[in-house]
C-alpha atoms as a PDB file:
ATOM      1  CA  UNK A   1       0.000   0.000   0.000  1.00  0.00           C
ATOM      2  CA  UNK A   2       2.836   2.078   0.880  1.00  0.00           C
ATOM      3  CA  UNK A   3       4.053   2.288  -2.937  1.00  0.00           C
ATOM      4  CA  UNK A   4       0.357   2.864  -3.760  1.00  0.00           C
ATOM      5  CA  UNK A   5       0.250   5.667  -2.014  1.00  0.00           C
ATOM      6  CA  UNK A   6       4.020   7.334  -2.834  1.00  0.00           C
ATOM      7  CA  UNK A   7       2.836   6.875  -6.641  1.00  0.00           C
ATOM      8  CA  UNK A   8      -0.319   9.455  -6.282  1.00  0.00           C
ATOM      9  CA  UNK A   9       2.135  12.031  -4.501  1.00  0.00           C
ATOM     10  CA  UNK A  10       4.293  11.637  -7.140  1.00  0.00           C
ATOM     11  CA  UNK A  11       1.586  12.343  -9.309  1.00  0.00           C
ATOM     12  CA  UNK A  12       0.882  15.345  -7.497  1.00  0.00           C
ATOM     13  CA  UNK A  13       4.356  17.175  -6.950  1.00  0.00           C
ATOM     14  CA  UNK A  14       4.674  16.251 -10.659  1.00  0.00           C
ATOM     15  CA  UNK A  15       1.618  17.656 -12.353  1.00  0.00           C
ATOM     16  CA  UNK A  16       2.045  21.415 -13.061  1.00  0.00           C
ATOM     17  CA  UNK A  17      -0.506  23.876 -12.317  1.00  0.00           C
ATOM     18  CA  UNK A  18      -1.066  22.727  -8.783  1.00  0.00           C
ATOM     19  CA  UNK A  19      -0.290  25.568  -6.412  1.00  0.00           C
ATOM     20  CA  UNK A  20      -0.902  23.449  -3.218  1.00  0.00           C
ATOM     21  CA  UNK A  21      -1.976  20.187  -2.137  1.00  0.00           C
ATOM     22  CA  UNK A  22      -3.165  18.735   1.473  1.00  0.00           C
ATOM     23  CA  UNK A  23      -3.415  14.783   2.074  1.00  0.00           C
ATOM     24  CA  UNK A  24      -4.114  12.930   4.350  1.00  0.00           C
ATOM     25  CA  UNK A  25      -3.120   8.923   4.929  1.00  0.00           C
ATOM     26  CA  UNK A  26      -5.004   6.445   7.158  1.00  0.00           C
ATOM     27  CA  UNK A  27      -3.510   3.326   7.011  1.00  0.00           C
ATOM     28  CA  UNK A  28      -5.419   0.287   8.155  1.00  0.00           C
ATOM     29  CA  UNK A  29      -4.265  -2.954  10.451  1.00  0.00           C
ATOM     30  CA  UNK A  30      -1.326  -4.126   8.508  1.00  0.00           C
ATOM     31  CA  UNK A  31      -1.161  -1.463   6.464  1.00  0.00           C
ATOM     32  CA  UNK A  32      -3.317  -3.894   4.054  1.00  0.00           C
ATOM     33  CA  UNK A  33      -6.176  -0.471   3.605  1.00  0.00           C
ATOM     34  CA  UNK A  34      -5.470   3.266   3.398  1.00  0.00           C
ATOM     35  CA  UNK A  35      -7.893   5.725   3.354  1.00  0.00           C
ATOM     36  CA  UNK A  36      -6.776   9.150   1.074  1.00  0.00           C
ATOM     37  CA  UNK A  37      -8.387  12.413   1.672  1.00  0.00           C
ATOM     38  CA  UNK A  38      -6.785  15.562   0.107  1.00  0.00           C
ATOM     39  CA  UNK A  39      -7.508  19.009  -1.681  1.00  0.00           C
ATOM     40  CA  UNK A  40      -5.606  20.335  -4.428  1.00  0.00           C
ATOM     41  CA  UNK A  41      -5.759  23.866  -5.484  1.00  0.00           C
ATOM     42  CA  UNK A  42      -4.661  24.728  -9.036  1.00  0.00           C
ATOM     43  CA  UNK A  43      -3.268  28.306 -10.555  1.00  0.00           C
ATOM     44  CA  UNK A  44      -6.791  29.369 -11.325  1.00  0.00           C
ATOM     45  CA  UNK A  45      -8.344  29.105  -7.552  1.00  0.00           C
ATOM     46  CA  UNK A  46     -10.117  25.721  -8.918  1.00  0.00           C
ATOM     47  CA  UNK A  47      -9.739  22.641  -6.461  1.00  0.00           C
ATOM     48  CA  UNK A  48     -10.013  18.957  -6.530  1.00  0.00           C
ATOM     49  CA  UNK A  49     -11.155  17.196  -3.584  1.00  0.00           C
ATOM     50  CA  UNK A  50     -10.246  13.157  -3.661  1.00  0.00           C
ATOM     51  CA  UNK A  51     -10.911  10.619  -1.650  1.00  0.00           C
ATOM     52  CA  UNK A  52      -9.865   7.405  -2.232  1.00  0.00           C
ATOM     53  CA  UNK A  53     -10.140   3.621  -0.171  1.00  0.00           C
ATOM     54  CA  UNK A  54      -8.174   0.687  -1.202  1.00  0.00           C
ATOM     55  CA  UNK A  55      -7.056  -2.072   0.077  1.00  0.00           C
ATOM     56  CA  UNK A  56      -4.135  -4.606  -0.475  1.00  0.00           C
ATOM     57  CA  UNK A  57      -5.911  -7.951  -2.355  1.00  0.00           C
ATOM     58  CA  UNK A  58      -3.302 -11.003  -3.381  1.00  0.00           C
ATOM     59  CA  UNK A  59      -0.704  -8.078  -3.459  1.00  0.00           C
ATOM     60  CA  UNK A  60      -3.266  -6.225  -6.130  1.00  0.00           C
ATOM     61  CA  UNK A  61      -4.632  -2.992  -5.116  1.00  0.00           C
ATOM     62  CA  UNK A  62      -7.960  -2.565  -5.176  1.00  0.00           C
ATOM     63  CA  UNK A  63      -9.599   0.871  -5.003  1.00  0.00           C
ATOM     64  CA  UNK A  64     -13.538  -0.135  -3.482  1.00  0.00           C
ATOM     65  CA  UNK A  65     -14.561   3.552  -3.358  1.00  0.00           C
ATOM     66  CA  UNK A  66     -13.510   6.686  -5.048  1.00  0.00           C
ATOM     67  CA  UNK A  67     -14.498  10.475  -5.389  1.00  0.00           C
ATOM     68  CA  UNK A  68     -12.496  13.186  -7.146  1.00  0.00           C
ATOM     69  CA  UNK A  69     -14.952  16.707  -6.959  1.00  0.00           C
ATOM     70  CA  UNK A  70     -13.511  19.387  -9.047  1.00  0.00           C
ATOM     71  CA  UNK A  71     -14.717  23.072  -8.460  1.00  0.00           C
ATOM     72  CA  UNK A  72     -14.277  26.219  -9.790  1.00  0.00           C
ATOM     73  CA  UNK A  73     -12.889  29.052  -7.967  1.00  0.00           C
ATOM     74  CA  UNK A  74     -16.445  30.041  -6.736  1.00  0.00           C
ATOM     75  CA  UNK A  75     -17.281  26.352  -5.416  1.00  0.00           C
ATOM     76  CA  UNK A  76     -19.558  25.404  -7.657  1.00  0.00           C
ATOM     77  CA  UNK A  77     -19.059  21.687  -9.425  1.00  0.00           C
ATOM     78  CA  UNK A  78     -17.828  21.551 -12.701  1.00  0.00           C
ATOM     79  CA  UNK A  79     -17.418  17.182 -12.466  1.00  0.00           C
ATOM     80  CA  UNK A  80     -16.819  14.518 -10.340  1.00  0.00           C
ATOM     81  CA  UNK A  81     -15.989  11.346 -10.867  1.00  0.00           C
ATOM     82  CA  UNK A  82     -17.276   8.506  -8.406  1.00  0.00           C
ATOM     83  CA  UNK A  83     -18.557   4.690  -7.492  1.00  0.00           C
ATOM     84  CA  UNK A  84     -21.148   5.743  -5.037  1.00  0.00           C
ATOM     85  CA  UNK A  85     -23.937   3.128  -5.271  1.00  0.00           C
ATOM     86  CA  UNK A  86     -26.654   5.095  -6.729  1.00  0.00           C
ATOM     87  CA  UNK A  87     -27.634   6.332 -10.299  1.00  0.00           C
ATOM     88  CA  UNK A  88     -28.636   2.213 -11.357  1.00  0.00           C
ATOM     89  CA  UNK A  89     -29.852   3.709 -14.628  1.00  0.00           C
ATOM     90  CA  UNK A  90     -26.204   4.634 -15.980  1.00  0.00           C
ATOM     91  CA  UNK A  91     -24.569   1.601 -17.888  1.00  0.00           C
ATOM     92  CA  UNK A  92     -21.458   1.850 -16.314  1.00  0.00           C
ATOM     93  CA  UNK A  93     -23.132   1.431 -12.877  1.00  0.00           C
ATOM     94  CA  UNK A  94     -21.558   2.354 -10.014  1.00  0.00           C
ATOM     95  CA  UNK A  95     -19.113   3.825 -11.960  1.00  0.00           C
ATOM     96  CA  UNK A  96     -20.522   7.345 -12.973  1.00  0.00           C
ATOM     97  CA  UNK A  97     -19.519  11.243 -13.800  1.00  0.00           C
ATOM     98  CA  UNK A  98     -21.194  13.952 -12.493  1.00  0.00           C
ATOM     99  CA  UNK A  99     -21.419  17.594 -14.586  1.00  0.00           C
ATOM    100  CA  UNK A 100     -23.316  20.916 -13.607  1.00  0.00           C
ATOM    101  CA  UNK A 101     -26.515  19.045 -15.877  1.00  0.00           C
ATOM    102  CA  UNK A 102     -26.323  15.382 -15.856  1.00  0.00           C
ATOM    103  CA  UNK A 103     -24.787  12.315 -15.249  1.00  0.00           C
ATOM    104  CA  UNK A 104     -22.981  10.112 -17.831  1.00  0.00           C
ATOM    105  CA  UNK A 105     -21.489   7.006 -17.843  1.00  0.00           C
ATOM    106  CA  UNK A 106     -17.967   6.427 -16.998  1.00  0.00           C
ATOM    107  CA  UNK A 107     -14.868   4.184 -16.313  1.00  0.00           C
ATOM    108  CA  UNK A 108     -12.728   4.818 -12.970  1.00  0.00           C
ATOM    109  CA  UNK A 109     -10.800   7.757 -14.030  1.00  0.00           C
ATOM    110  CA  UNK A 110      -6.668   7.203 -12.261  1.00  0.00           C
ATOM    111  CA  UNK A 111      -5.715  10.687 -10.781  1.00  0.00           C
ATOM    112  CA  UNK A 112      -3.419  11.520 -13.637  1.00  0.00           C
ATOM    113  CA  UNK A 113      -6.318  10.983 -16.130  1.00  0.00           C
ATOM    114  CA  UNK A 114      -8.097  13.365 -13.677  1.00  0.00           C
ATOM    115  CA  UNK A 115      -5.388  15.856 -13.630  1.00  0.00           C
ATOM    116  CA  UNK A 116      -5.008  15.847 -17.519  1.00  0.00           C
ATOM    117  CA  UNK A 117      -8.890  16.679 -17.407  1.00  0.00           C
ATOM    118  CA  UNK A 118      -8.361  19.623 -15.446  1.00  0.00           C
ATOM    119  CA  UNK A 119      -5.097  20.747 -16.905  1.00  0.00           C
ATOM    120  CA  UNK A 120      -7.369  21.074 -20.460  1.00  0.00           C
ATOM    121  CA  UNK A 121      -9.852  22.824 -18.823  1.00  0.00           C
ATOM    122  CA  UNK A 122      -7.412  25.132 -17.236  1.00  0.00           C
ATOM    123  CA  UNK A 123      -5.308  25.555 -20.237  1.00  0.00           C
ATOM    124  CA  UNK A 124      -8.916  26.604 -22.115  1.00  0.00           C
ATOM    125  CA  UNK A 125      -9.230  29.297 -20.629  1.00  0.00           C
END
């Protein structure tokens, strides 16, 4: 789990355009789960909240539950990506992405396919 988690810093300190980030680690019994929780605030005043809880399965990670909720500088969504159990009607069920008008189908984004999202949207503007 440790290397888990030392490969989404990386991916942090290594994506440009992030001004500051704050995680937090909870490691379970064993260090066999860890619970993620951060914030990331990019050059525009835009952040990305993630929250992430895998656990350690045959030496596979497994990530059971996932959120990454990006919002502009005024706080209001502009996606998020996440396995919460609801939204039954979407084919990629739980799997799902959230914009300011509906919700779509969707794989589990990595963080670096999240980050590339933003980084678009940032460099759009």
């Amino acid at each position: 789990m440790q290397r888990f988690v030392e490969n989404i810093e990386k991916t942090i300190t290594s994506t440009p355009g992030i001004l500051s980030s704050y995680i937090q680690k909870q490691f379970g019994p064993d260090n066999e789960t860890v619970y993620i929780k951060g914030n990331l605030l990019f050059i525009d005043s835009s952040e990305l909240e993630i929250a992430i809880f895998a656990n350690n399965v045959h030496d596979t990670v497994s990530i059971d539950k996932y959120r990454f909720h990006y919002m502009g500088k005024d706080g209001q969504m502009i996606f998020r990506y996440d396995n919460a159990p609801h939204h039954q009607e979407i084919t990629s069920f739980p799997h799902h992405k959230h914009t300011p008008y509906k919700v779509i189908q969707s794989t589990m984004p990595s963080l670096k396919d999240v980050l590339n999202e933003i980084s678009a949207l940032i460099i759009r503007k």
